[in-house]
Structures are given as structure tokens and as C-alpha cells.
PDB file of N, CA and C in Angstrom:
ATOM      1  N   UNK A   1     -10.327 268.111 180.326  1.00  0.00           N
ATOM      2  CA  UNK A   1     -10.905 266.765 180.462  1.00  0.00           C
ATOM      3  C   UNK A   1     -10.031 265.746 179.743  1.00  0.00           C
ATOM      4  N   UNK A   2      -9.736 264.534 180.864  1.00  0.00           N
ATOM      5  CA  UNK A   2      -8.469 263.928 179.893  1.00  0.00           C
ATOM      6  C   UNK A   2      -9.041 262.278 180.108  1.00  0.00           C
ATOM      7  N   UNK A   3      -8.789 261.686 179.145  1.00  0.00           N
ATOM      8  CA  UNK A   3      -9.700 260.252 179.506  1.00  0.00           C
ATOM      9  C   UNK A   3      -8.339 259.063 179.609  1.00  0.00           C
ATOM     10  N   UNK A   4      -7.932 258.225 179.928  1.00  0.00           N
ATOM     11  CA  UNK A   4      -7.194 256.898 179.964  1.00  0.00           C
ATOM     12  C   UNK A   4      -8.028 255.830 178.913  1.00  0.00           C
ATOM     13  N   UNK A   5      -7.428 256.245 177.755  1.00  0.00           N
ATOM     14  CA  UNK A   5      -7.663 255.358 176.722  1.00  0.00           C
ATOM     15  C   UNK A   5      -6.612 254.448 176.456  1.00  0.00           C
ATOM     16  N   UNK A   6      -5.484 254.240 177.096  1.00  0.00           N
ATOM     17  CA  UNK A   6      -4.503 253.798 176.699  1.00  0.00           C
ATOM     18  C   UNK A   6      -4.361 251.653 176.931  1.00  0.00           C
ATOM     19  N   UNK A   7      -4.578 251.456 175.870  1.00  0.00           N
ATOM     20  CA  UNK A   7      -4.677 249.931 175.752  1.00  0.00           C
ATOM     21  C   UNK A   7      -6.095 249.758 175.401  1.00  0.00           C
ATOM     22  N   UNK A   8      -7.278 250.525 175.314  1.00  0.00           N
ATOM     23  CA  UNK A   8      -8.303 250.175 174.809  1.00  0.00           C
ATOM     24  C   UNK A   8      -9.008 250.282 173.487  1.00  0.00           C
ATOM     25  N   UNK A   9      -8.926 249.543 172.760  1.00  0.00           N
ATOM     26  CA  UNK A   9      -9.577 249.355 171.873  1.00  0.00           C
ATOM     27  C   UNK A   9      -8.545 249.968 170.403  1.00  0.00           C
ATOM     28  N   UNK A  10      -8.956 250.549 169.320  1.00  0.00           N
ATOM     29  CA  UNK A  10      -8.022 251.092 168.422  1.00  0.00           C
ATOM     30  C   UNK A  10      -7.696 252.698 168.274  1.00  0.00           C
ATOM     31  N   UNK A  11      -6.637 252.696 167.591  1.00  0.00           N
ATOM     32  CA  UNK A  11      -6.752 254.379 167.892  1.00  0.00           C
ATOM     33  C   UNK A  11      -7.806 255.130 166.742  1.00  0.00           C
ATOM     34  N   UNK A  12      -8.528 254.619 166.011  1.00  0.00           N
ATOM     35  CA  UNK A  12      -9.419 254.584 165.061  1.00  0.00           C
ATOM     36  C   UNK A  12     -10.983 255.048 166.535  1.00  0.00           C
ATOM     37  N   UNK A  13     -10.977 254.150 167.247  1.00  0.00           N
ATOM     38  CA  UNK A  13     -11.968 253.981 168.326  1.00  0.00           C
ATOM     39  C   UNK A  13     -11.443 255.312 169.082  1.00  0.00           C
ATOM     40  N   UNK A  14     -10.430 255.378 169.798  1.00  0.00           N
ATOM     41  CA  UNK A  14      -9.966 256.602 170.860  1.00  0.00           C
ATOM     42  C   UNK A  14     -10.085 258.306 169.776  1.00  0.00           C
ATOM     43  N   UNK A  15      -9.778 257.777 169.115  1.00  0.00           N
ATOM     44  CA  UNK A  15      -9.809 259.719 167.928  1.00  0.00           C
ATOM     45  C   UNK A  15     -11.534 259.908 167.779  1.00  0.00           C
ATOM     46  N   UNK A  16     -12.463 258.551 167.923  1.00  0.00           N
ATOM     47  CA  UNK A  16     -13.985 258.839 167.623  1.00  0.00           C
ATOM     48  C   UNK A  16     -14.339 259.511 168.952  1.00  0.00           C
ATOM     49  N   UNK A  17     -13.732 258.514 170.294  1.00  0.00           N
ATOM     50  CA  UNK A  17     -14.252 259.218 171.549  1.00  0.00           C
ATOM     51  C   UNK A  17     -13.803 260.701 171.239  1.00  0.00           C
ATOM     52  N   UNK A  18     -12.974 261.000 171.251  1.00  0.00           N
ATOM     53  CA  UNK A  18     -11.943 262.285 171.396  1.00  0.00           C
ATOM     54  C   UNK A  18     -12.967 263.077 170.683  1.00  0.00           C
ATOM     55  N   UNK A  19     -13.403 263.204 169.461  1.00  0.00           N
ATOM     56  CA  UNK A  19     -14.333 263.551 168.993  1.00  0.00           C
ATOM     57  C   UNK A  19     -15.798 264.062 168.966  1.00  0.00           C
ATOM     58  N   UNK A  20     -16.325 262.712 169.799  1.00  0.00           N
ATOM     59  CA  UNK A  20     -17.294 263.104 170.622  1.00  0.00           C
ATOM     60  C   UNK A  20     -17.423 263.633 171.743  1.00  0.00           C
ATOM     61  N   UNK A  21     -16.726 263.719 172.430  1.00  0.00           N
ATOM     62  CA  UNK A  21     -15.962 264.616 173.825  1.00  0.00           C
ATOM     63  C   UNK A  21     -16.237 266.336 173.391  1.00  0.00           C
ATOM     64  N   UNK A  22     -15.094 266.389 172.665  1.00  0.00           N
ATOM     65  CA  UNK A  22     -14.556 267.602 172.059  1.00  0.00           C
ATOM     66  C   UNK A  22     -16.224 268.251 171.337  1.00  0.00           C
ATOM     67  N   UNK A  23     -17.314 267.475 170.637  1.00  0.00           N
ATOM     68  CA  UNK A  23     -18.300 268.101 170.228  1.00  0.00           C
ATOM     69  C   UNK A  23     -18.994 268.522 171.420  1.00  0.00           C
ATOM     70  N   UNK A  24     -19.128 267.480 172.695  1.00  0.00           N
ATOM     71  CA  UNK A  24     -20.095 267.581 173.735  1.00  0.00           C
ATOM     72  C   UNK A  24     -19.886 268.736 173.948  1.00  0.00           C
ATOM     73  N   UNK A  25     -18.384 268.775 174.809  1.00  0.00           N
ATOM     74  CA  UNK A  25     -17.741 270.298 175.299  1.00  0.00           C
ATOM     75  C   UNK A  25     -18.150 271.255 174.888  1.00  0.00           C
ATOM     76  N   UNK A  26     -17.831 271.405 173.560  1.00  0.00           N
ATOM     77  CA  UNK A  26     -18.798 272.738 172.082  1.00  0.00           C
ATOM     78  C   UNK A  26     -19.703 273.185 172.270  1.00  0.00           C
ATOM     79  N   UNK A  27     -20.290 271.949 172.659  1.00  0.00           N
ATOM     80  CA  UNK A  27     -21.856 272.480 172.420  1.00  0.00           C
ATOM     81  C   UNK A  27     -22.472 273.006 173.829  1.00  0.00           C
ATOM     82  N   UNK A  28     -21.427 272.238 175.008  1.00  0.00           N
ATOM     83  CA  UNK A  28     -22.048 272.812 176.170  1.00  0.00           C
ATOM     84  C   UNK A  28     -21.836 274.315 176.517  1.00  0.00           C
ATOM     85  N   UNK A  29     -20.291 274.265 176.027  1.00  0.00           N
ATOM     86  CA  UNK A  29     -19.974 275.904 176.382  1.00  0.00           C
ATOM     87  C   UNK A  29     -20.491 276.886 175.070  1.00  0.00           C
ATOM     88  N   UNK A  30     -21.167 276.715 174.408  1.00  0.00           N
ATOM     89  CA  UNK A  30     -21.926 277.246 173.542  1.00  0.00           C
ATOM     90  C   UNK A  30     -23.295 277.701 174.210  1.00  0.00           C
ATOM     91  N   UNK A  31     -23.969 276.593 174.932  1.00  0.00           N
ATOM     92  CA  UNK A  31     -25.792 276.805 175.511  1.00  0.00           C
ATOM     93  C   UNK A  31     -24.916 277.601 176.942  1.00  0.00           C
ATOM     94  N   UNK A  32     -24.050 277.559 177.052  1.00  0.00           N
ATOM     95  CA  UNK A  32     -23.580 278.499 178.835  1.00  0.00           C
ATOM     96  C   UNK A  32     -23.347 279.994 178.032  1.00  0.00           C
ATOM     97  N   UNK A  33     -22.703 280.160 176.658  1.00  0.00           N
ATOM     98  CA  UNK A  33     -22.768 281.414 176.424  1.00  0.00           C
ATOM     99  C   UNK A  33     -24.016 281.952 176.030  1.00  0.00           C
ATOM    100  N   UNK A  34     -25.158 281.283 175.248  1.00  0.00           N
ATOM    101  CA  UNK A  34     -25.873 281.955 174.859  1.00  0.00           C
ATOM    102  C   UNK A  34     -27.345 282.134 175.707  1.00  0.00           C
ATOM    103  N   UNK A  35     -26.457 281.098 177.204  1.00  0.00           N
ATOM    104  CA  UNK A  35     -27.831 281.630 178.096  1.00  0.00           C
ATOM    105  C   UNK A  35     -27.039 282.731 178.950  1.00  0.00           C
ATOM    106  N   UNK A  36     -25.876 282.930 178.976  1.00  0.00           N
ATOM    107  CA  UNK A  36     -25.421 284.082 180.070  1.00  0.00           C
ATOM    108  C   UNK A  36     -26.131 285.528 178.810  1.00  0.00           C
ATOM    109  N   UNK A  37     -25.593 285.234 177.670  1.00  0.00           N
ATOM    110  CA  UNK A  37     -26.007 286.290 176.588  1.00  0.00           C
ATOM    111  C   UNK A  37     -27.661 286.300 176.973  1.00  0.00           C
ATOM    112  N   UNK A  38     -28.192 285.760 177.208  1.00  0.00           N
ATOM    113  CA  UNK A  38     -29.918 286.014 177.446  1.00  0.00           C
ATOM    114  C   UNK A  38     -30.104 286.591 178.401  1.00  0.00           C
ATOM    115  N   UNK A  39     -28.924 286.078 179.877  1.00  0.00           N
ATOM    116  CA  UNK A  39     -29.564 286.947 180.915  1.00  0.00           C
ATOM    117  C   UNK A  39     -28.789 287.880 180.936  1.00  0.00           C
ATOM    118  N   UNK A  40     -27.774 288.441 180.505  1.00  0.00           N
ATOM    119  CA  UNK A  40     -26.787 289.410 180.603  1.00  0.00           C
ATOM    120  C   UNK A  40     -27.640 290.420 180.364  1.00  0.00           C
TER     121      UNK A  40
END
């Protein structure tokens, strides 16, 4: 997943998105493992 941050805002602002991205991701492929682990 790659976003076009380029010219927006600060890189202070783009490392927070990046951040929150990178947690979403975590956490999604986290609830996909531990529901395949439930039905497995």
C-alpha cells in the first residue's frame, strides 16, 4: 500500500499517516490470523 504524499503537508504530517497506515495494516492482518486460527 503506497500513498502520494508528495507536496502535502509536512514530513512531520506524512511519517504520522505512515504510521497510522502501518498500525491499521497490524491490526488487520492480526484479526485475519486469529480468525483463520479459530476456524482452522
Amino acid at each position: 500500500m503506497q500513498f502520494d504524499v508528495a507536496g502535502r503537508g509536512t514530513s512531520a504530517q506524512n511519517d504520522e499517516k505512515q504510521v497510522w497506515v502501518g498500525a491499521h495494516c497490524f491490526m488487520l492482518m492480526r484479526s485475519v490470523m486469529l480468525l483463520k486460527s479459530a476456524i482452522g
